[in-house]
C-alpha atoms as a PDB file:
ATOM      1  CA  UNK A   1      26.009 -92.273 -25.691  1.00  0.00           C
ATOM      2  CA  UNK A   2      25.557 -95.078 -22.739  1.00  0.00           C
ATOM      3  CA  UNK A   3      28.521 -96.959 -22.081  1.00  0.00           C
ATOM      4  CA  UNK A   4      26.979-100.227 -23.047  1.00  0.00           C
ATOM      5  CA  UNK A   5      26.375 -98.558 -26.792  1.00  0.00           C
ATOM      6  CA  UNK A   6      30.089 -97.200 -26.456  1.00  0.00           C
ATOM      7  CA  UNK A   7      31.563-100.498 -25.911  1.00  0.00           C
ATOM      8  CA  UNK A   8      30.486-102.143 -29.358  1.00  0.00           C
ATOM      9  CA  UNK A   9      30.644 -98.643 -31.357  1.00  0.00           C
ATOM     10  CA  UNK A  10      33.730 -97.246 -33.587  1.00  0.00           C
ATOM     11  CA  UNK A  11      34.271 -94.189 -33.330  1.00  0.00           C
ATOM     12  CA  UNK A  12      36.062 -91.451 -34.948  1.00  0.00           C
ATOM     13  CA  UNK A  13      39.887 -91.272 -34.217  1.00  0.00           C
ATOM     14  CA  UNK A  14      40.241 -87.949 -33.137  1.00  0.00           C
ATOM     15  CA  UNK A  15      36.717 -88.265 -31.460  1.00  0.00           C
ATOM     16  CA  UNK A  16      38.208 -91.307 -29.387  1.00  0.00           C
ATOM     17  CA  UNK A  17      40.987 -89.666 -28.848  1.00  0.00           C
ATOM     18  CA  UNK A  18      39.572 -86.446 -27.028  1.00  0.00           C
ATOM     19  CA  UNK A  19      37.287 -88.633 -25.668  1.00  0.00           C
ATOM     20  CA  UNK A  20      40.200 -91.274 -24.217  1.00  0.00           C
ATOM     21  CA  UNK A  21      42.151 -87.670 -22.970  1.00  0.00           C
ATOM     22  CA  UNK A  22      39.296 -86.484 -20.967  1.00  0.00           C
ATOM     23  CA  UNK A  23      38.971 -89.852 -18.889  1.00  0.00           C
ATOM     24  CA  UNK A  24      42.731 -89.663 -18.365  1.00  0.00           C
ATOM     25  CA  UNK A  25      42.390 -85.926 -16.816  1.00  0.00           C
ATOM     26  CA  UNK A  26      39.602 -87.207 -15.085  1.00  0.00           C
ATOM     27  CA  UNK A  27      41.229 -90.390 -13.549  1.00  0.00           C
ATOM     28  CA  UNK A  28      44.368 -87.765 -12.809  1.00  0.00           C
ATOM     29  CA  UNK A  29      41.662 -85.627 -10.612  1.00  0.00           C
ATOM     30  CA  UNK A  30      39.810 -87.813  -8.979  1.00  0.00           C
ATOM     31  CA  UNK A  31      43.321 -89.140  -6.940  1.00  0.00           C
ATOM     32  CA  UNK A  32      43.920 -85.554  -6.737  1.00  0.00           C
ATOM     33  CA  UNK A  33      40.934 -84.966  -5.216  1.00  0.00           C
ATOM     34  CA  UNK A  34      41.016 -88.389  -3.504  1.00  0.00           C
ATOM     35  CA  UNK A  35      44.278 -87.164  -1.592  1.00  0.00           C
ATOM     36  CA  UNK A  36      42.382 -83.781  -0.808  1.00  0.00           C
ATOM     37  CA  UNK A  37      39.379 -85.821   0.652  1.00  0.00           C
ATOM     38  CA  UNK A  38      42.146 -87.624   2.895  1.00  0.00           C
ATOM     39  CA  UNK A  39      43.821 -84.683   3.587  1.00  0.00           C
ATOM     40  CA  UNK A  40      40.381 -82.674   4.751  1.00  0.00           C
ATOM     41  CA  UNK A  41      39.692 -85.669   7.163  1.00  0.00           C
ATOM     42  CA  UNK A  42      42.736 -86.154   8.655  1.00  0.00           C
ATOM     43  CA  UNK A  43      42.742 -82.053   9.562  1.00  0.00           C
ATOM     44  CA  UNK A  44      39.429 -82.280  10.532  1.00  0.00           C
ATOM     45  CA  UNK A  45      40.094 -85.084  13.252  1.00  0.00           C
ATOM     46  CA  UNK A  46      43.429 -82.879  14.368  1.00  0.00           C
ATOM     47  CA  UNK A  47      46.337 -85.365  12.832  1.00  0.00           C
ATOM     48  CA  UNK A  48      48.196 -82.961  10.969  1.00  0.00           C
ATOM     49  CA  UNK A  49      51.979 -85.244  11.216  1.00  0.00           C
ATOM     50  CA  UNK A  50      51.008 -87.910   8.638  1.00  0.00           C
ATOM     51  CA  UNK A  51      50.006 -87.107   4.441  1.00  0.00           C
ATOM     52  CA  UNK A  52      47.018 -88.004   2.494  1.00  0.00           C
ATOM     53  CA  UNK A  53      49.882 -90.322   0.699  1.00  0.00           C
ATOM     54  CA  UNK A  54      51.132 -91.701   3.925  1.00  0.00           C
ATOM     55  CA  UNK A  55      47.311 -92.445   5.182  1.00  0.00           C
ATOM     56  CA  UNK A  56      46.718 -93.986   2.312  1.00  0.00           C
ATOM     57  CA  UNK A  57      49.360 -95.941   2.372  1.00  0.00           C
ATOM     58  CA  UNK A  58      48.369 -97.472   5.801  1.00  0.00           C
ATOM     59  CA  UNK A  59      45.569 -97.976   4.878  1.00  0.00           C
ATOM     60  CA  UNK A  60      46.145 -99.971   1.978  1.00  0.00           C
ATOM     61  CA  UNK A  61      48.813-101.800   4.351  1.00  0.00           C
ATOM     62  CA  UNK A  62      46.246-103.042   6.399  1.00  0.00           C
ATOM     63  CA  UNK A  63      46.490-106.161   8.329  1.00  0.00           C
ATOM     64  CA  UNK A  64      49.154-107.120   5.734  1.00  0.00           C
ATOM     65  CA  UNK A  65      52.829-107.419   6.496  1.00  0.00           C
ATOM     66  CA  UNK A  66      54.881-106.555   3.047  1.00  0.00           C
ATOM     67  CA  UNK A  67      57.710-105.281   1.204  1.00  0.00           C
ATOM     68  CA  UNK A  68      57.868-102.118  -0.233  1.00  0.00           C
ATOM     69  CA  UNK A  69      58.260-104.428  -4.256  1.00  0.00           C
ATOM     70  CA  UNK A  70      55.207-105.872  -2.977  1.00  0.00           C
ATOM     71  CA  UNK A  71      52.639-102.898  -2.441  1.00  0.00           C
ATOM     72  CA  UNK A  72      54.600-101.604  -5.755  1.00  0.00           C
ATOM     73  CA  UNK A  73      53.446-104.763  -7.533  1.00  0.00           C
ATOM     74  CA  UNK A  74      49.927-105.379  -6.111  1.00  0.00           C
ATOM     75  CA  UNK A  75      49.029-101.832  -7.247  1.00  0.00           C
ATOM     76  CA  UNK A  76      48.903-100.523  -3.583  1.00  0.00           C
ATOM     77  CA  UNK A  77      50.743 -98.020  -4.072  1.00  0.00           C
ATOM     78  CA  UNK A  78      52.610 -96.403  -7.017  1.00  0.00           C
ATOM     79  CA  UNK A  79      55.293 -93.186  -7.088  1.00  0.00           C
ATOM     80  CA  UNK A  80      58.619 -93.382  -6.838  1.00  0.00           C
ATOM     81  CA  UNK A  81      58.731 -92.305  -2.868  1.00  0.00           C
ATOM     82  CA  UNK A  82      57.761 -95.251  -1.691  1.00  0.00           C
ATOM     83  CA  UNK A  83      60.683 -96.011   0.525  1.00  0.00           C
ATOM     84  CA  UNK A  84      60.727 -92.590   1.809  1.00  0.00           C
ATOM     85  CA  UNK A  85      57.287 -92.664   2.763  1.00  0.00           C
ATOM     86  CA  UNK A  86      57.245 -96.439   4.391  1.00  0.00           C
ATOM     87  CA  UNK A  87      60.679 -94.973   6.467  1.00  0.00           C
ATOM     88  CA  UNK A  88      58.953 -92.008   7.947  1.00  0.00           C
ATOM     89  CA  UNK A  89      55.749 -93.977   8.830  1.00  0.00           C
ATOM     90  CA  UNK A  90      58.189 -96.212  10.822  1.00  0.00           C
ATOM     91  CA  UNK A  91      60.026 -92.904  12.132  1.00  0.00           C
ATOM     92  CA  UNK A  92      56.680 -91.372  13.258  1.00  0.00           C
ATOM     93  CA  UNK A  93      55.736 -94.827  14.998  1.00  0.00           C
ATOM     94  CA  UNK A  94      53.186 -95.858  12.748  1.00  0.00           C
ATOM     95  CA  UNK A  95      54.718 -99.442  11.411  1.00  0.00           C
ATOM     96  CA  UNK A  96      57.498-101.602  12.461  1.00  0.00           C
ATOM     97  CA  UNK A  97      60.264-102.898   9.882  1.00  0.00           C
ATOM     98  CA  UNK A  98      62.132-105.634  10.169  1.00  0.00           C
ATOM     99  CA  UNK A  99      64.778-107.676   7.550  1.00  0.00           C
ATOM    100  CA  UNK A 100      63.063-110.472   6.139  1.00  0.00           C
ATOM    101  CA  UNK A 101      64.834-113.825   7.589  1.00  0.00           C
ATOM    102  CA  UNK A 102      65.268-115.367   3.880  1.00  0.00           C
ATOM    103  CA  UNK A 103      66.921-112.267   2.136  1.00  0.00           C
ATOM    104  CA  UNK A 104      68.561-110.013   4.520  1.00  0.00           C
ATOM    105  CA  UNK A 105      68.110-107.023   1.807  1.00  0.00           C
ATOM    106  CA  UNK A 106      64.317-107.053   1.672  1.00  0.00           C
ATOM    107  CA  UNK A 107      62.667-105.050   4.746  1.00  0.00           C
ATOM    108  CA  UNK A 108      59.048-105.943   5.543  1.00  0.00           C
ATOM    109  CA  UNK A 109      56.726-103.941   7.346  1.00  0.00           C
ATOM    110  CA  UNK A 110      53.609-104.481   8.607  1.00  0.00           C
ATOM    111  CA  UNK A 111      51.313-101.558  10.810  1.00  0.00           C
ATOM    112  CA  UNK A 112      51.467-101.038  14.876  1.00  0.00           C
ATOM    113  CA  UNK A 113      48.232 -99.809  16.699  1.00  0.00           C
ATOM    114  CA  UNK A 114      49.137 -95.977  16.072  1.00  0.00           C
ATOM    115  CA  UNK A 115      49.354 -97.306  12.162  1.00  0.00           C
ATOM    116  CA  UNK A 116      45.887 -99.320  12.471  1.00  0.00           C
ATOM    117  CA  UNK A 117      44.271 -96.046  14.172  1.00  0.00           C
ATOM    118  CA  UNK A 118      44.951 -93.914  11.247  1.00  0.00           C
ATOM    119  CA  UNK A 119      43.835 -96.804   9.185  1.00  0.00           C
ATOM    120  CA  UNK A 120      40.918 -96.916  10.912  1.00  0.00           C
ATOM    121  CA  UNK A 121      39.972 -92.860  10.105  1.00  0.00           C
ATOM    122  CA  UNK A 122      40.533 -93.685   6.612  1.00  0.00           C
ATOM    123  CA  UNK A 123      38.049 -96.893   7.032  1.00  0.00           C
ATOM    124  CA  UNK A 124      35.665 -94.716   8.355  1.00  0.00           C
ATOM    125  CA  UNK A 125      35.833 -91.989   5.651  1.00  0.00           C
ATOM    126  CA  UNK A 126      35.838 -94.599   3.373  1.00  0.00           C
ATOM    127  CA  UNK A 127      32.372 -96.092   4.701  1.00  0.00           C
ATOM    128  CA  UNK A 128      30.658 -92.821   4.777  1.00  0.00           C
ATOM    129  CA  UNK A 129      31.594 -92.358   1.167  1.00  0.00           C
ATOM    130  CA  UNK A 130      30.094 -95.352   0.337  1.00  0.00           C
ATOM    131  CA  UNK A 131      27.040 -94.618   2.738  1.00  0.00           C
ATOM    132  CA  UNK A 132      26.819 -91.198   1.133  1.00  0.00           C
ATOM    133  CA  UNK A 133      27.032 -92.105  -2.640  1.00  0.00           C
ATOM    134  CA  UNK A 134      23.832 -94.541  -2.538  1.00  0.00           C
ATOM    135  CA  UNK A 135      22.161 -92.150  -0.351  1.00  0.00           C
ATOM    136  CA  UNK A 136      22.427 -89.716  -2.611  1.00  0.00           C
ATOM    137  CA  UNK A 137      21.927 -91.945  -5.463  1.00  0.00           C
ATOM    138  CA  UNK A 138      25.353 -90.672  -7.171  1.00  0.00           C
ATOM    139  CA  UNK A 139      25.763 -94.521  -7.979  1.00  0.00           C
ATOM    140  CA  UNK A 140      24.355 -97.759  -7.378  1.00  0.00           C
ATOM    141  CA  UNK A 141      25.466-100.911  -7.019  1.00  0.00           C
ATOM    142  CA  UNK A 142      25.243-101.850 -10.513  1.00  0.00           C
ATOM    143  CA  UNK A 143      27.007 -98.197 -12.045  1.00  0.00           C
ATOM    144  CA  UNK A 144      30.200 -98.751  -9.295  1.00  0.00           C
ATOM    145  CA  UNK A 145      30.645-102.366 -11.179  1.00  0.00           C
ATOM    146  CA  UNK A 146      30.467-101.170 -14.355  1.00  0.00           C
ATOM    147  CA  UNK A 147      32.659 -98.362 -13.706  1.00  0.00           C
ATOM    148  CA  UNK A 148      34.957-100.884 -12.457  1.00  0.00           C
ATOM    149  CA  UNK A 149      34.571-103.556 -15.225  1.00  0.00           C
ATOM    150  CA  UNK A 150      35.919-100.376 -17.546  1.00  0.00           C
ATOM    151  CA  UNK A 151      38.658 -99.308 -15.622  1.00  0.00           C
ATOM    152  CA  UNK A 152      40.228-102.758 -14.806  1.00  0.00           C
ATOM    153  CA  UNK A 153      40.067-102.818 -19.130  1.00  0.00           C
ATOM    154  CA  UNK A 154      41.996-100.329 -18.905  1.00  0.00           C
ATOM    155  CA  UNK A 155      44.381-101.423 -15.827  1.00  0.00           C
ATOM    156  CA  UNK A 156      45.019-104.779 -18.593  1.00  0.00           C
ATOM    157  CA  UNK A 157      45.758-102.660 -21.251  1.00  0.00           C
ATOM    158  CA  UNK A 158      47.890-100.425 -19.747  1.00  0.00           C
ATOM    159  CA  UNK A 159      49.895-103.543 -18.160  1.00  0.00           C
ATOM    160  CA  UNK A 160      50.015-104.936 -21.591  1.00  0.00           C
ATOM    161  CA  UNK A 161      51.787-102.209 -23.132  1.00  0.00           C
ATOM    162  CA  UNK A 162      54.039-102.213 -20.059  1.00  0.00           C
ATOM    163  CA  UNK A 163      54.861-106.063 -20.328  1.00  0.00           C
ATOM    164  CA  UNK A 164      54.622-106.324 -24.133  1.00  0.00           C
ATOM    165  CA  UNK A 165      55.723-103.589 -25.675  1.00  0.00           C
ATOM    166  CA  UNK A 166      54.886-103.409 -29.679  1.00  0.00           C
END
């Protein structure tokens, strides 16, 4: 059935539900394999000290200077290591930290040039993907908004049920 068909249709509880358990292994994989992807590149460019979380992380970071409640609240990134991760990227010389000046407990961080390099190799991978996916006609323009139309649906509902329990 085409998603467009799916979005008006009712189906079957237990059919939904299989059907609603099957995206959520699949969304589970794909940052599975996401992290594998990231993992692949960074051994294949010879940077074995930094993680597929930790690159990610970066990354996401970018040109940004933030908290660690901030990239837990804009979605950048989730898990519960967060400050572990953020303290050995500053460790291994790939951010700086410093306490903001307005509350002395709150540490922001922001990437140096050995942080923007690995953000760059991500970049890269990141543009081939995209490069390789319309190539290969996996998806087009028009599919990779639809897919995300449906999962930020999802990202609501799930924040919903977060924010307003019932």
């Amino acid at each position: 059935m085409s998603i467009q068909r799916a979005i008006g249709a009712k189906a079957a509880p237990e059919d939904f539900m299989a059907g609603y358990l099957d995206a959520l292994a699949l969304v589970e994989r794909l940052h599975r394999l996401l992290l594998d992807v990231i993992k692949d590149e960074f051994e294949r460019v010879g940077v074995l000290e930094i993680n597929a979380v930790q690159a990610l992380l970066l990354f996401n970071i970018g040109e940004n200077e933030v908290t660690a409640g901030e990239l837990k609240s804009r979605g950048y990134y989730q898990g519960s290591n967060v400050s572990y991760n953020l303290k050995k990227l500053v460790e291994m010389g790939y951010m700086h930290h410093e306490r903001c000046e307005i509350d002395r407990r709150s540490v922001r961080v922001r990437l140096t040039p050995r942080g923007r390099e690995i953000r760059a190799v991500v970049a890269g991978l990141f543009a081939r993907h995209s490069e390789g996916l319309q190539e290969r006609k996996v998806l087009d323009l028009a599919g990779l908004e639809e897919v995300t139309v449906m999962l930020r649906r999802v990202e609501r509902f799930w924040s919903d049920q977060i924010r307003y329990i019932y």
